[in-house]
Protein backbone atom coordinates (compact mmCIF):
# COMPACT_ATOMS: atom_id res chain seq x y z
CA UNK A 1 110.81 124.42 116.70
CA UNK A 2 107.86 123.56 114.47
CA UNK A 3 110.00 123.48 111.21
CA UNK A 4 112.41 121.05 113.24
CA UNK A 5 109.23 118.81 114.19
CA UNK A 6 107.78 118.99 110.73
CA UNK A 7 111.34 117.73 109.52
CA UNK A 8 111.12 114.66 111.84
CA UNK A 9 107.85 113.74 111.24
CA UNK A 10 108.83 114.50 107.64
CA UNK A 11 111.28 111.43 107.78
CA UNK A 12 110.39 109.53 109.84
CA UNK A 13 107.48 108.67 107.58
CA UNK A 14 109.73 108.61 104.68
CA UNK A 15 111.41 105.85 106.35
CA UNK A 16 108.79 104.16 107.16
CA UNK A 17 107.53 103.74 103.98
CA UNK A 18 111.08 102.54 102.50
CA UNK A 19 111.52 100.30 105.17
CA UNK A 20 107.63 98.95 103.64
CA UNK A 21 108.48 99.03 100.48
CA UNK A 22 111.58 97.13 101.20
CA UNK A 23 110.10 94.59 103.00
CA UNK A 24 106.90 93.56 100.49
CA UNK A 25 107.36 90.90 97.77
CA UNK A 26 108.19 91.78 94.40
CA UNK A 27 105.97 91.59 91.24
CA UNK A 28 107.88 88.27 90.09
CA UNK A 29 108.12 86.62 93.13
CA UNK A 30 104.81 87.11 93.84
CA UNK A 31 103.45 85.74 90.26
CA UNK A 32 105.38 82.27 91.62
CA UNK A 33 103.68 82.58 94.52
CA UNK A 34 100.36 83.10 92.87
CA UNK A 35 100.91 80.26 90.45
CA UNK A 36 102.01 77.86 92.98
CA UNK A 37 98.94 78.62 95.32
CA UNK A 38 96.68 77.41 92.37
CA UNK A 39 98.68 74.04 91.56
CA UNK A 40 98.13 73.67 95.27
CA UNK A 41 94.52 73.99 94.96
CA UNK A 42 94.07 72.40 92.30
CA UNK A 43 95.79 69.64 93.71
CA UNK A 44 93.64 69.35 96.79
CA UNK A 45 90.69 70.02 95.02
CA UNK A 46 91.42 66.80 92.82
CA UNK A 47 91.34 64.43 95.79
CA UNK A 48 88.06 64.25 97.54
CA UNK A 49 89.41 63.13 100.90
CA UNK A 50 91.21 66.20 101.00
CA UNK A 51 88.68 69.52 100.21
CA UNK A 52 87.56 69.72 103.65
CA UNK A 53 89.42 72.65 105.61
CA UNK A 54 89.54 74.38 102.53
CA UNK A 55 88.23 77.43 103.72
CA UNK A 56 89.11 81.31 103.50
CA UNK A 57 91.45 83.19 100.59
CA UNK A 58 94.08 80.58 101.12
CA UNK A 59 92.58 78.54 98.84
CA UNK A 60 91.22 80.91 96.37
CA UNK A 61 90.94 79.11 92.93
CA UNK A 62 91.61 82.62 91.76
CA UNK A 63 95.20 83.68 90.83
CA UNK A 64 94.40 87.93 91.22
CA UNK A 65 93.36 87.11 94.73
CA UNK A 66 97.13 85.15 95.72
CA UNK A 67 98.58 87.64 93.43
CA UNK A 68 97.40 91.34 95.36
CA UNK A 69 97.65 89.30 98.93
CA UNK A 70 101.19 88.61 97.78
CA UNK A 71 102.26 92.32 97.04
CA UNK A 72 100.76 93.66 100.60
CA UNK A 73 103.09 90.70 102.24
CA UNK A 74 106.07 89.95 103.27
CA UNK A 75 107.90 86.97 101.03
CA UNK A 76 108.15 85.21 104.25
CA UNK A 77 104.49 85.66 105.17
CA UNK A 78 103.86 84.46 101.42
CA UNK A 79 106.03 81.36 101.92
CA UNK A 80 104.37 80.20 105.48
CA UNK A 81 101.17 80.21 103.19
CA UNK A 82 102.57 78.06 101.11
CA UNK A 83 103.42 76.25 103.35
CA UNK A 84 100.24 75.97 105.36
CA UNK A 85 98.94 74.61 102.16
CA UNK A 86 101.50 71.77 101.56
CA UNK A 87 100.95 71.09 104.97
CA UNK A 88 97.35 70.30 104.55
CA UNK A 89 98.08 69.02 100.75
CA UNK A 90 100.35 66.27 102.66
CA UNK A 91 98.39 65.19 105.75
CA UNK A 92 95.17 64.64 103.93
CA UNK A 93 97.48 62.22 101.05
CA UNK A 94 98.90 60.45 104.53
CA UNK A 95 102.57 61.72 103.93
């Protein structure tokens, strides 16, 4: 009985961690991701009306901080940050 439990704990964390490992972003996706984050930045940061609400890792001039958040995540999490950011890049231009 304990060898059988041992065996389904066994893999069921094996599956787990493919089921991770197939979800998170890849290396070059998430060095496009990374990249695009700062031309966002930068972006907002070049227009004075638009640096306020610029708060938090989101807009982290820094591309090793996008880049690690990116490998933890989801490429669907990474895109609705992008997102968010285009979102606020637009509103504060008045598109």
């Amino acid at each position: 009985m304990r060898t059988i439990c041992a065996s389904l704990i066994g893999a069921g964390v094996a599956l787990a961690l493919a089921a991770a490992s197939a979800q998170a972003a890849t290396p070059g996706f998430c060095r496009d991701y990374a990249n695009a984050a700062l031309n966002q930045v930068r972006a907002t940061l070049s227009l004075p009306g638009c640096r306020g609400g610029m708060g938090g890792s989101r807009w982290s001039a820094d591309f090793p901080v996008h880049y690690s958040w990116c490998l933890g995540a989801a490429p669907g999490a990474a895109e609705e940050e992008r997102a968010a950011r285009g979102v606020h890049l637009r509103r504060c231009r008045g598109y």
